[in-house]
N, C-alpha and C. Protein backbone atom coordinates (compact mmCIF):
# COMPACT_ATOMS: atom_id res chain seq x y z
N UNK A 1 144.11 113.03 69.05
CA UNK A 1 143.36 112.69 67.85
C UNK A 1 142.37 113.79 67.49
N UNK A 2 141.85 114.60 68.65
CA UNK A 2 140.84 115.05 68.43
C UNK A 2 141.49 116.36 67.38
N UNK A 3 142.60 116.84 68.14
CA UNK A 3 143.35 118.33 67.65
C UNK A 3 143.35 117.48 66.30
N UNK A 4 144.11 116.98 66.15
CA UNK A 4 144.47 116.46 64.22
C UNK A 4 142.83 116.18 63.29
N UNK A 5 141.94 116.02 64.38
CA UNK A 5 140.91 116.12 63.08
C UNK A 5 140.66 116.93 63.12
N UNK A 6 140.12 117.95 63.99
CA UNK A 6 139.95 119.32 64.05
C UNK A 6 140.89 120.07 62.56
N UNK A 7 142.22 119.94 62.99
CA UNK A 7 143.42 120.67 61.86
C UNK A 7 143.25 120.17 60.14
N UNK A 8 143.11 118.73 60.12
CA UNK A 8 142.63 118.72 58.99
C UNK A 8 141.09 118.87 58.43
N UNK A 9 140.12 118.73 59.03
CA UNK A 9 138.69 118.97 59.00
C UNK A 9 138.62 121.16 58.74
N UNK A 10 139.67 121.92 59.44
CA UNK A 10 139.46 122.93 58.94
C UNK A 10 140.34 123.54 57.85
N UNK A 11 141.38 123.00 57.74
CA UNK A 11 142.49 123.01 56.66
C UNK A 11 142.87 122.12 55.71
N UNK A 12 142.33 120.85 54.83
CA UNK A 12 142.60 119.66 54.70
C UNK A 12 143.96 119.91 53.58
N UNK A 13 144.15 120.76 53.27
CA UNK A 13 145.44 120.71 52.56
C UNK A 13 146.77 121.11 53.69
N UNK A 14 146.74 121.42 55.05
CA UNK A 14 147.64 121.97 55.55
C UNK A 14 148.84 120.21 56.04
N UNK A 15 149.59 119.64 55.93
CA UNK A 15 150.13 118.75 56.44
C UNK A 15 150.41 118.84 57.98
N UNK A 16 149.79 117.76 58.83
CA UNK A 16 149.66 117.36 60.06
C UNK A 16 150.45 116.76 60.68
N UNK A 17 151.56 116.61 61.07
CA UNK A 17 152.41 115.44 61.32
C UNK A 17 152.24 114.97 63.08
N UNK A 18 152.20 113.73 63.32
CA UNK A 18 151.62 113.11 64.62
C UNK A 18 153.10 112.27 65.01
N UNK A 19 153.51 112.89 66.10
CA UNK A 19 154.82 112.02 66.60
C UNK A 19 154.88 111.40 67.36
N UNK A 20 154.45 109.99 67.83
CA UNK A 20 154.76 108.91 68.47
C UNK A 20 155.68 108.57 69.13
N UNK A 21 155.82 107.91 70.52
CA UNK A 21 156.83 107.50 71.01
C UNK A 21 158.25 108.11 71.59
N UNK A 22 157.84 109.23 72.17
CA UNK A 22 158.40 110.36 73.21
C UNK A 22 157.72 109.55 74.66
N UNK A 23 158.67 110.01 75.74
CA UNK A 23 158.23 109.14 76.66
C UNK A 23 158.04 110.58 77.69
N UNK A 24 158.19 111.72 77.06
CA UNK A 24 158.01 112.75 77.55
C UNK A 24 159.12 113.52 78.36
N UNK A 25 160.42 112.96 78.32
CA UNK A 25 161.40 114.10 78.55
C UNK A 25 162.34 114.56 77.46
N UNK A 26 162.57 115.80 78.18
CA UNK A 26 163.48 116.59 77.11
C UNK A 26 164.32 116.10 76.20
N UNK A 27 165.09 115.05 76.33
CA UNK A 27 166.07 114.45 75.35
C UNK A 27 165.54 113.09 74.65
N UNK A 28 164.64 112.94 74.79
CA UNK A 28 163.83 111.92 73.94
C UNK A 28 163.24 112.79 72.77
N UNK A 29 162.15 114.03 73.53
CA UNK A 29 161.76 114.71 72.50
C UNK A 29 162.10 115.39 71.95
N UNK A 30 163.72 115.75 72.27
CA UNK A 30 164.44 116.49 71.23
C UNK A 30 165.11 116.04 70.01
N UNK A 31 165.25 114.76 70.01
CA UNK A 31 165.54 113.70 69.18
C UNK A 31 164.43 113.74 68.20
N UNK A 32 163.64 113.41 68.75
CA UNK A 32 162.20 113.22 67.80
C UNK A 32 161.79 114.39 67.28
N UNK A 33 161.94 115.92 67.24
CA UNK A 33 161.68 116.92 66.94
C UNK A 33 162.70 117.29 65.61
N UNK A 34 163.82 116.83 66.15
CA UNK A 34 165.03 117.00 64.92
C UNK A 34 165.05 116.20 63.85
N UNK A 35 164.69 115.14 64.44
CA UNK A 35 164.27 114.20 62.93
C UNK A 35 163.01 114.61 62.09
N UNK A 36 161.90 115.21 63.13
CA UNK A 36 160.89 115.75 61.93
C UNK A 36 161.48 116.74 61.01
N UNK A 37 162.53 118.09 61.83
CA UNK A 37 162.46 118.78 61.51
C UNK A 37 163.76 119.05 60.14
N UNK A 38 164.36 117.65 60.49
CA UNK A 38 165.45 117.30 59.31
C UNK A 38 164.40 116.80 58.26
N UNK A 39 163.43 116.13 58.18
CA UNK A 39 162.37 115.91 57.21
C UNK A 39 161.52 116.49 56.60
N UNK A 40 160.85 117.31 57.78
CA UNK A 40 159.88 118.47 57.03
C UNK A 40 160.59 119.75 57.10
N UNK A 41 161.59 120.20 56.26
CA UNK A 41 161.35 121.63 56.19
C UNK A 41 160.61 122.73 56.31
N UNK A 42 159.29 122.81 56.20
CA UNK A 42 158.35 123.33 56.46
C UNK A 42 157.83 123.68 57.54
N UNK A 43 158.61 122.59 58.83
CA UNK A 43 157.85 122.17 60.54
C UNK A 43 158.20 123.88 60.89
N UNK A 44 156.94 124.18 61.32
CA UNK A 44 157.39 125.50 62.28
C UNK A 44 156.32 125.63 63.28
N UNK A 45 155.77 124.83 63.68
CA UNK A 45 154.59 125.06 64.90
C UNK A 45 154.12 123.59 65.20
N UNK A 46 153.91 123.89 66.87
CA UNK A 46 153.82 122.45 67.25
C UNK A 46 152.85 122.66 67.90
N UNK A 47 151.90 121.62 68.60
CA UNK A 47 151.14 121.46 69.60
C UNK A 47 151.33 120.66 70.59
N UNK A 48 151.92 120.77 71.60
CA UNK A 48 152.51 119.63 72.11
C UNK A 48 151.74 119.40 73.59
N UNK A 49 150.53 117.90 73.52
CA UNK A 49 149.97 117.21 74.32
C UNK A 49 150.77 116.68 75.58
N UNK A 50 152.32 116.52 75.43
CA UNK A 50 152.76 116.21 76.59
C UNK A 50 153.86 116.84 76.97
N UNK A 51 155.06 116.42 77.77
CA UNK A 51 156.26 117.01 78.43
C UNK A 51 157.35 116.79 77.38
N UNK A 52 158.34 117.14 77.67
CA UNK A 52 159.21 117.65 76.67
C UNK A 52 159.31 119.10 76.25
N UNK A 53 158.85 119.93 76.72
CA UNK A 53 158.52 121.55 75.82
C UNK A 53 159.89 122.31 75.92
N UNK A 54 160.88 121.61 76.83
CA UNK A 54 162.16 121.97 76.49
C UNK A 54 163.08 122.07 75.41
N UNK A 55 162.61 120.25 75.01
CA UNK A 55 163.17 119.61 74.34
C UNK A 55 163.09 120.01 72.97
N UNK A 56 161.74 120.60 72.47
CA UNK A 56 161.34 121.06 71.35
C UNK A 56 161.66 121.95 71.18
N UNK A 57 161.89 123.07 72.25
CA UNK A 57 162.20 124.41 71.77
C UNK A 57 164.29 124.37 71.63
N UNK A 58 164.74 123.42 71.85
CA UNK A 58 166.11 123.05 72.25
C UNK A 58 166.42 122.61 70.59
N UNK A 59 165.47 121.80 69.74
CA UNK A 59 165.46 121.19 68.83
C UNK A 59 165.19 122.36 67.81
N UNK A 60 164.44 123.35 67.57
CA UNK A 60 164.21 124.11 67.07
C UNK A 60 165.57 125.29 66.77
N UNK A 61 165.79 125.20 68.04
CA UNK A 61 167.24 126.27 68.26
C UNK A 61 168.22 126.07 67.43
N UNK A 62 168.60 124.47 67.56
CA UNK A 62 169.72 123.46 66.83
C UNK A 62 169.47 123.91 65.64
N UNK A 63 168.78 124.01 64.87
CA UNK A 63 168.44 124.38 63.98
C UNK A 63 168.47 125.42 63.25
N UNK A 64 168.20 126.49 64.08
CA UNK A 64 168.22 127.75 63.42
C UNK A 64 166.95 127.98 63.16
N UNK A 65 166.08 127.98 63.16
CA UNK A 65 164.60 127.48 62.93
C UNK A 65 163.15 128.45 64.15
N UNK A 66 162.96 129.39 63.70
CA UNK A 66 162.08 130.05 64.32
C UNK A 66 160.58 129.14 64.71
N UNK A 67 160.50 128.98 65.92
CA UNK A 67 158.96 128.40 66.44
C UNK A 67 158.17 129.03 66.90
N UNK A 68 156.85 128.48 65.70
CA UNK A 68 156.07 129.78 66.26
C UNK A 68 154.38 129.27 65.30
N UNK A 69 153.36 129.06 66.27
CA UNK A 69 153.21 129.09 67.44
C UNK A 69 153.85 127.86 67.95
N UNK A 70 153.66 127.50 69.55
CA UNK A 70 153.76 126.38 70.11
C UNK A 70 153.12 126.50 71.21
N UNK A 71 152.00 125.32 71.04
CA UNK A 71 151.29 125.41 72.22
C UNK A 71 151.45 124.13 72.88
N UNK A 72 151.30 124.00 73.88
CA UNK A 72 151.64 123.49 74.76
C UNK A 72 150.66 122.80 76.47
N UNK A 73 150.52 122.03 77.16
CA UNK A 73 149.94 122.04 78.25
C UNK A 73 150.47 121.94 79.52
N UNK A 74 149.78 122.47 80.34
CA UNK A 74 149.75 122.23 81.86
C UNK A 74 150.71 123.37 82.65
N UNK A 75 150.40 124.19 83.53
CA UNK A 75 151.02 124.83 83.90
C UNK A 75 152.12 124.56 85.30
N UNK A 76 153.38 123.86 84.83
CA UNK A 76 154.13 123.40 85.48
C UNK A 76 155.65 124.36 85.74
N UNK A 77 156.07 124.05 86.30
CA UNK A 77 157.01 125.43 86.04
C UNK A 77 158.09 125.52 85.30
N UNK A 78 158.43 124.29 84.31
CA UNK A 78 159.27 124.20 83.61
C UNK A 78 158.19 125.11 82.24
N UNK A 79 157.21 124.60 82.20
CA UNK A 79 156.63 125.35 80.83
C UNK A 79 155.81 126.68 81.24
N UNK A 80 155.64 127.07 82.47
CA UNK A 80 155.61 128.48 83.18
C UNK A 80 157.21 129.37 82.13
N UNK A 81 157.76 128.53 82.49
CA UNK A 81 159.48 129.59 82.49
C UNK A 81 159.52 129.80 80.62
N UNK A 82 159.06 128.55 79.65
CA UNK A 82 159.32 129.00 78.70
C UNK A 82 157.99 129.58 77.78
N UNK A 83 156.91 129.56 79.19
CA UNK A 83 155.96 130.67 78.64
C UNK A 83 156.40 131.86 78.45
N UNK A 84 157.01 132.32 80.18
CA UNK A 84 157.46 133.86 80.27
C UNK A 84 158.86 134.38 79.77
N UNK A 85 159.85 133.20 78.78
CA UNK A 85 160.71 133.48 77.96
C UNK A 85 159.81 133.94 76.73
N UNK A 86 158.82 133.30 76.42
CA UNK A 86 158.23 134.03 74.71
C UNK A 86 158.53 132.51 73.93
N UNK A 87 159.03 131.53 74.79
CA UNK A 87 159.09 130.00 73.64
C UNK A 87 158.15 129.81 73.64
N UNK A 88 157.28 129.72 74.43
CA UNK A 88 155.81 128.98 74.53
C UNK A 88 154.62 130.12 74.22
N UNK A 89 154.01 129.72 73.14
CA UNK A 89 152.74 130.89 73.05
C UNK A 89 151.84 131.23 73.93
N UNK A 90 151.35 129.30 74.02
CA UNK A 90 150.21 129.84 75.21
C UNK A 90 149.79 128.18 75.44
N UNK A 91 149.63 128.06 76.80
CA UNK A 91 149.61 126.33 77.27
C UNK A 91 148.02 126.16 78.00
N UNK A 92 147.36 125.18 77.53
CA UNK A 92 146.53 124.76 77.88
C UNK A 92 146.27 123.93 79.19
N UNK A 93 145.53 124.70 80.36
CA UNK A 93 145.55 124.30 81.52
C UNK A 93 144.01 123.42 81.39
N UNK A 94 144.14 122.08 82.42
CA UNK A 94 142.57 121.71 82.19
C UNK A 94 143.05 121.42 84.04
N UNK A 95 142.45 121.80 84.46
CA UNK A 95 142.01 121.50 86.19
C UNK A 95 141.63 120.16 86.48
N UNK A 96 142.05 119.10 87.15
CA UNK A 96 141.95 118.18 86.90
C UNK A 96 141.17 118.18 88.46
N UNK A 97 141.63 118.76 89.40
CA UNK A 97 140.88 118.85 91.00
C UNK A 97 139.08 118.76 89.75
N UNK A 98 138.96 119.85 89.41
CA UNK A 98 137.32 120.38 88.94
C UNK A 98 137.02 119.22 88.53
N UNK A 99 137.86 118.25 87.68
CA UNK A 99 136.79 117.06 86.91
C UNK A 99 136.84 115.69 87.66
N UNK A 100 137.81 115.93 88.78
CA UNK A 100 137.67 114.94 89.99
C UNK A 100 136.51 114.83 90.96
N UNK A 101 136.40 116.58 90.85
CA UNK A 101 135.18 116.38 91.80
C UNK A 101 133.26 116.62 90.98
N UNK A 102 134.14 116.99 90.00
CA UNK A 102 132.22 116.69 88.91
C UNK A 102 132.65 114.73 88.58
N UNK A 103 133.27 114.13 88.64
CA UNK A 103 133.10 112.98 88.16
C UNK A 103 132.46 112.41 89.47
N UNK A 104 133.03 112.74 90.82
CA UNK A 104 132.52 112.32 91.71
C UNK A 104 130.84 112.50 92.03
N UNK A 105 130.58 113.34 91.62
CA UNK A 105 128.77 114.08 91.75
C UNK A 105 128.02 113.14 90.58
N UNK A 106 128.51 113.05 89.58
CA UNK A 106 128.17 112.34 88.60
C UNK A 106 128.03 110.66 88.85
N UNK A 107 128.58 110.33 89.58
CA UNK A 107 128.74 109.04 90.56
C UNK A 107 127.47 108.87 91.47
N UNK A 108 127.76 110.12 92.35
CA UNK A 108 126.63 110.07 93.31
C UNK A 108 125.65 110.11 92.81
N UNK A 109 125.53 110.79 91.68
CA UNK A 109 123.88 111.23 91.19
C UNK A 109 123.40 110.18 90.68
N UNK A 110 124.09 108.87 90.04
CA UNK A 110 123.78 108.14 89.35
C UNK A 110 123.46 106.44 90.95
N UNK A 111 123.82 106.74 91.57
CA UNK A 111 123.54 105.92 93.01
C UNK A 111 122.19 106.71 93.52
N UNK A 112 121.88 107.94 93.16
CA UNK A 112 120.66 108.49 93.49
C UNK A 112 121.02 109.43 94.99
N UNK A 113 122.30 109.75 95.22
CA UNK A 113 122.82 110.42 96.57
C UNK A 113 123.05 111.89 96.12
N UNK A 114 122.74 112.32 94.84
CA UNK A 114 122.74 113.39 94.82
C UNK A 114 121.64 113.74 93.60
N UNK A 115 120.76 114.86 93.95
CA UNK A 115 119.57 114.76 92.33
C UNK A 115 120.49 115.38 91.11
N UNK A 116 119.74 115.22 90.45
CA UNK A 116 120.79 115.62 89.06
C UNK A 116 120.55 117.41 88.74
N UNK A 117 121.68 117.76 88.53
CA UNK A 117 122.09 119.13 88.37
C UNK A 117 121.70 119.62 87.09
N UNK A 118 121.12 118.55 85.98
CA UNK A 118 121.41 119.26 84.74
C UNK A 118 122.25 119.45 84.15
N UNK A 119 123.58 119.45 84.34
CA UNK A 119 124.85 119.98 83.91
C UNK A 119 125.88 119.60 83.16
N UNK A 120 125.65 119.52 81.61
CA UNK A 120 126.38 118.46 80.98
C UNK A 120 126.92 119.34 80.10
N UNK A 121 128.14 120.39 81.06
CA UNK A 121 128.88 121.13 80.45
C UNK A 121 130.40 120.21 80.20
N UNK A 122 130.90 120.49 79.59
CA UNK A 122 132.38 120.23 79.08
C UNK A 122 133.26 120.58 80.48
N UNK A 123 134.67 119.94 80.24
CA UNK A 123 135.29 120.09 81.10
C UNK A 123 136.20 122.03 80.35
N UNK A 124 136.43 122.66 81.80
CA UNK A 124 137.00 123.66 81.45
C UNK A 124 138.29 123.97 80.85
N UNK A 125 138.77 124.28 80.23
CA UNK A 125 140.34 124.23 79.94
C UNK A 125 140.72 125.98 79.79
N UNK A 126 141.87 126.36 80.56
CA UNK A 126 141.95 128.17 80.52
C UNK A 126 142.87 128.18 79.72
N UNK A 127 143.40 128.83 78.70
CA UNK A 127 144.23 129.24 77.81
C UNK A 127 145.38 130.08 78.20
N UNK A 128 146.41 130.03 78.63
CA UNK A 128 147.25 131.19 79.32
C UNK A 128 148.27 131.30 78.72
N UNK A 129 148.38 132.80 78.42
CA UNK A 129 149.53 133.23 77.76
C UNK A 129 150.72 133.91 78.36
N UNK A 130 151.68 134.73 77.87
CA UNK A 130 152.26 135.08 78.44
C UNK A 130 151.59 136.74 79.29
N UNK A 131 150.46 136.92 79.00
CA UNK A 131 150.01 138.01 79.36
C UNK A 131 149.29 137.60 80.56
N UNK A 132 148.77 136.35 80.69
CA UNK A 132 147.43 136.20 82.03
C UNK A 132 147.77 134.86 82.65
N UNK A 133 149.24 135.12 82.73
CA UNK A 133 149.87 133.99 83.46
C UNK A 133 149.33 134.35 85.07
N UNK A 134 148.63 133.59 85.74
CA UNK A 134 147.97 133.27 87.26
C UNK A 134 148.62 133.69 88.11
N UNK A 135 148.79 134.79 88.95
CA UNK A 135 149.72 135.33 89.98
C UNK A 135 149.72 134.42 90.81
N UNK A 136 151.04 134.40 91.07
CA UNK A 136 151.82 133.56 92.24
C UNK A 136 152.59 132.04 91.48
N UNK A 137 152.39 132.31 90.01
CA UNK A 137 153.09 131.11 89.29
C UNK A 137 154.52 131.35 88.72
């Protein structure tokens, strides 16, 4: 929700389309990608919040249909591989260990087992492209 207000709040004429009901593998969301993309002519960049990143770039292909950007999350090694093919622009990693263990401090601090840090930064998220993909991935 947040990305789609963001997209229309800085573009409000650009069309947003929000696809529902992918259960997150490849042949669900390739289904659902082809039907947008039999609808919107226009579809050429995705953001895609969950799994499937196969499926989309599989759907795109069918097509004939250049994708570009497509971003994507989590660095898993199915969307590692179509980072370092050039399908994937660049996938949004958020560390989930880091906000396991600030949620935990945030716990304690609030039981009074730990004093308060001050620290009411955002959770981190690293941006990785095909250039500063994490050695050893």
């Amino acid at each position: 929700m947040g990305f789609r207000a963001a997209m229309r709040a800085m573009d409000p004429e650009r069309n947003v389309l929000y696809l529902p009901g992918s259960d997150g593998l490849d042949t669900t969301t390739r289904i659902l990608i082809e039907e947008a993309l039999t609808a919107h002519h226009d579809l050429r960049a995705i953001y895609s919040s969950g799994g499937g990143n196969a499926g989309i770039s599989e759907a795109f292909e069918a097509v004939g249909r250049k994708l570009e950007p497509f971003i994507g999350h989590d660095l898993v090694p199915d969307n590692i591989a179509l980072l370092r093919a050039g399908t994937v622009s660049a996938l949004l990693h958020h560390d989930l260990n880091q906000d396991i263990q600030r949620s935990c401090r945030v716990i304690m601090h609030a039981h009074g087992a730990l004093p308060d840090s001050g620290n009411g930064e955002a959770s981190k998220i690293d941006i990785v492209t095909p250039f500063n993909i994490p050695y050893g991935l």
